[in-house]
C-alpha atoms as a PDB file:
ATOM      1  CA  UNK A   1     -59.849   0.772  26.340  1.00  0.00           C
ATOM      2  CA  UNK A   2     -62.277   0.527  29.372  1.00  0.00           C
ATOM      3  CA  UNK A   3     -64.047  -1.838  27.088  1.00  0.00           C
ATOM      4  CA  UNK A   4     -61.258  -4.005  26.376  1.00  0.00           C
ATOM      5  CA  UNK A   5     -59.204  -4.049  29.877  1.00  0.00           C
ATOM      6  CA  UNK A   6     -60.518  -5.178  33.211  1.00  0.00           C
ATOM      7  CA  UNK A   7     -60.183  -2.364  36.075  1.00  0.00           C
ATOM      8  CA  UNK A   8     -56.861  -3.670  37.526  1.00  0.00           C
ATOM      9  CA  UNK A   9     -55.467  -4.389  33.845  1.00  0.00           C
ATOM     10  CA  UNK A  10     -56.575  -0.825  33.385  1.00  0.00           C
ATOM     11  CA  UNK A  11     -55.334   0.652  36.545  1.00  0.00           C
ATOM     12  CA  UNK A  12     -51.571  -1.383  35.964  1.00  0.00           C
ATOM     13  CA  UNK A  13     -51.198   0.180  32.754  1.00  0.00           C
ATOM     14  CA  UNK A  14     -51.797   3.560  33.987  1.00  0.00           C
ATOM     15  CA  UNK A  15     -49.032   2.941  36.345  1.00  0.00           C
ATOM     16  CA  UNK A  16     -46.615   1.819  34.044  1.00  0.00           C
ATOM     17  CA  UNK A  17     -46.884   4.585  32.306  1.00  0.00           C
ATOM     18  CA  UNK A  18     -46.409   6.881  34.886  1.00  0.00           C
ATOM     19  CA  UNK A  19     -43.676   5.094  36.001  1.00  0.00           C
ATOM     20  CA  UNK A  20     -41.853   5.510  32.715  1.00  0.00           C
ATOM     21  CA  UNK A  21     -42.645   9.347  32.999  1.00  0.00           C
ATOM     22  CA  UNK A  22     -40.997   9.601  36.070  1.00  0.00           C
ATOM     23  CA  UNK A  23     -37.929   7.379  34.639  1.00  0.00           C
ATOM     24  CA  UNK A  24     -37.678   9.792  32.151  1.00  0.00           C
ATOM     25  CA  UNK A  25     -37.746  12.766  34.330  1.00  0.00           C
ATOM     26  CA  UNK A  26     -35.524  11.322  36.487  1.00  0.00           C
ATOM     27  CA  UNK A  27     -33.256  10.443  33.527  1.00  0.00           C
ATOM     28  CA  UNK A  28     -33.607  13.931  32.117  1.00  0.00           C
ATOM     29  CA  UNK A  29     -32.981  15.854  35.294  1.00  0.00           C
ATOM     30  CA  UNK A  30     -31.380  13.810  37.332  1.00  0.00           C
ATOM     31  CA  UNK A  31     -34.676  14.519  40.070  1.00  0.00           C
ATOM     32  CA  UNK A  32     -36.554  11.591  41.293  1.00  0.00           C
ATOM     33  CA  UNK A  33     -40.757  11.555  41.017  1.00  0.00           C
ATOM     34  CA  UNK A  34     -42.917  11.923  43.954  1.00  0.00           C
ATOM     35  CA  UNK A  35     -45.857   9.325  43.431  1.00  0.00           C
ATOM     36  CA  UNK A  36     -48.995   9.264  45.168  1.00  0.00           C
ATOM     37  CA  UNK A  37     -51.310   6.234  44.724  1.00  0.00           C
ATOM     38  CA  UNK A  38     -54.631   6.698  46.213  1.00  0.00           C
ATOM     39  CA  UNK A  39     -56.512   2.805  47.573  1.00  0.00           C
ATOM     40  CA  UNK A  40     -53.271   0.948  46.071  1.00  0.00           C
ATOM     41  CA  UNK A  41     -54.409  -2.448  46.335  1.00  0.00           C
ATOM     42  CA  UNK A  42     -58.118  -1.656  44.618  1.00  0.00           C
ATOM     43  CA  UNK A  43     -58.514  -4.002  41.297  1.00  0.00           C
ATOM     44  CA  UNK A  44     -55.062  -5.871  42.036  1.00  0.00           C
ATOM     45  CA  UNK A  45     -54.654  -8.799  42.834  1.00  0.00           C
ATOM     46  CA  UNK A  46     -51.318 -10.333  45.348  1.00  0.00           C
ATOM     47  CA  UNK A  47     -48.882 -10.995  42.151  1.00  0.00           C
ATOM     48  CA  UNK A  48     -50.053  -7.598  40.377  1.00  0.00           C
ATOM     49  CA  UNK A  49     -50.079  -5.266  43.640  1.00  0.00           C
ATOM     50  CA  UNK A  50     -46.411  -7.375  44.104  1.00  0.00           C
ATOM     51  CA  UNK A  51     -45.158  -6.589  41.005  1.00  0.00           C
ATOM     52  CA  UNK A  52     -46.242  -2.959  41.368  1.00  0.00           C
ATOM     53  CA  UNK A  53     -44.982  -2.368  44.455  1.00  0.00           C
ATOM     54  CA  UNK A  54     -41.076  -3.675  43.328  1.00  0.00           C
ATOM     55  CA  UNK A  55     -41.095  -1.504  40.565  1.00  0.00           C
ATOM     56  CA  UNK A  56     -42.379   1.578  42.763  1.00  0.00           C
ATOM     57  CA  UNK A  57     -39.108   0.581  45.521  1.00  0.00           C
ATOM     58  CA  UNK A  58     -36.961   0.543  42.219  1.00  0.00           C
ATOM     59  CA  UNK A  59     -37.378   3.864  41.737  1.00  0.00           C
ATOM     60  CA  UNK A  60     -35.875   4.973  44.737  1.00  0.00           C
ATOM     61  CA  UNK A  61     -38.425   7.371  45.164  1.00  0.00           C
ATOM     62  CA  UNK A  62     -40.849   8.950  47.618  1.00  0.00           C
ATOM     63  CA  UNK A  63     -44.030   7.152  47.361  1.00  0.00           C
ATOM     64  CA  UNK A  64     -47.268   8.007  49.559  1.00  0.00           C
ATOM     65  CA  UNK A  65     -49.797   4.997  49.324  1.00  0.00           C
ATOM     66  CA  UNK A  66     -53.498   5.084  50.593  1.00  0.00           C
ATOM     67  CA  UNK A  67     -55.259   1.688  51.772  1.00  0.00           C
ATOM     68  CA  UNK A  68     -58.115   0.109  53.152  1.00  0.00           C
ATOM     69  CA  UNK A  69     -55.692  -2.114  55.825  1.00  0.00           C
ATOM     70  CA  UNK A  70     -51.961  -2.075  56.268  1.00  0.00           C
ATOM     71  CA  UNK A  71     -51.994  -5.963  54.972  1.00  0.00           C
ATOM     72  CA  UNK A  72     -52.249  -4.566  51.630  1.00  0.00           C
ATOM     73  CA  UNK A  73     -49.345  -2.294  51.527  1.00  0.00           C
ATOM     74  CA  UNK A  74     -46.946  -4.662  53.645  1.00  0.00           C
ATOM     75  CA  UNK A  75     -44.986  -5.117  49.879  1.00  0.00           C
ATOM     76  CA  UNK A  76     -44.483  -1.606  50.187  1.00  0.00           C
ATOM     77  CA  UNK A  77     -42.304  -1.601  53.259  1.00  0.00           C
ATOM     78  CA  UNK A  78     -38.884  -1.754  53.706  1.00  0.00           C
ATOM     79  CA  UNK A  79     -36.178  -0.060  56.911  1.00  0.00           C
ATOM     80  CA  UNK A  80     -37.191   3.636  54.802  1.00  0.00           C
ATOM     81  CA  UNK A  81     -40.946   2.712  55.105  1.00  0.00           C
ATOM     82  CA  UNK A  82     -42.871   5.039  57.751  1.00  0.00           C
ATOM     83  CA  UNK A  83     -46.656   4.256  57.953  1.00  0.00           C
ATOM     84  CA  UNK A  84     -49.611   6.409  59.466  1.00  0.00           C
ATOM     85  CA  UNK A  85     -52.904   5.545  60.166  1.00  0.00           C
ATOM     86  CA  UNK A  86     -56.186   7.928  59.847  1.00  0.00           C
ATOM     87  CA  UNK A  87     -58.956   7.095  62.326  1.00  0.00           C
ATOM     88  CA  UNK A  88     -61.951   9.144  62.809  1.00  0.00           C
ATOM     89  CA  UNK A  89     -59.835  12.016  61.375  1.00  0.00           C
ATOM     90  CA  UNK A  90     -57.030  11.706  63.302  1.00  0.00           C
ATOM     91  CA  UNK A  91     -53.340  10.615  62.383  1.00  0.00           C
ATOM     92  CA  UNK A  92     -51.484   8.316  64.585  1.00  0.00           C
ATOM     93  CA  UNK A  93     -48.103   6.248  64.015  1.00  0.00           C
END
């Protein structure tokens, strides 16, 4: 595949299918995934990070996103949304 997808082509299709395991689960046991996304905007461009960020909200579930700058998570946020920031090892909010 890595010779036929770009990175971000790559890296969306992972997604999507973790997505639809955690649909399932949820389906199957009525729990909701926990999904951690490490550099979330990395190989995506606006419409694609966008797009994946809608379909994380959808879920209704908890969702812990790393990134280079808060601009790139900003689809991510809603009145739920709680960020932190990690500077020179320490966590602020």
């Amino acid at each position: 595949m890595e010779d036929t997808l770009s990175r971000g082509q790559l890296k969306l299709l992972m997604c999507a299918l973790r997505l639809a395991q955690g649909e399932f689960l949820t389906r199957e046991s009525g729990r909701r995934c926990l999904y951690l996304i490490d550099d979330f905007a990395s190989e995506l461009d606006d419409a694609r990070r966008g797009l994946l960020a809608s379909r994380l909200k959808a879920t209704q579930s908890q969702v812990f996103v790393s990134a280079i700058s808060a601009e790139h998570v900003i689809d991510m946020s809603d009145e739920n949304s709680k960020m932190f920031t990690v500077e020179k090892g320490k966590i602020t909010d």
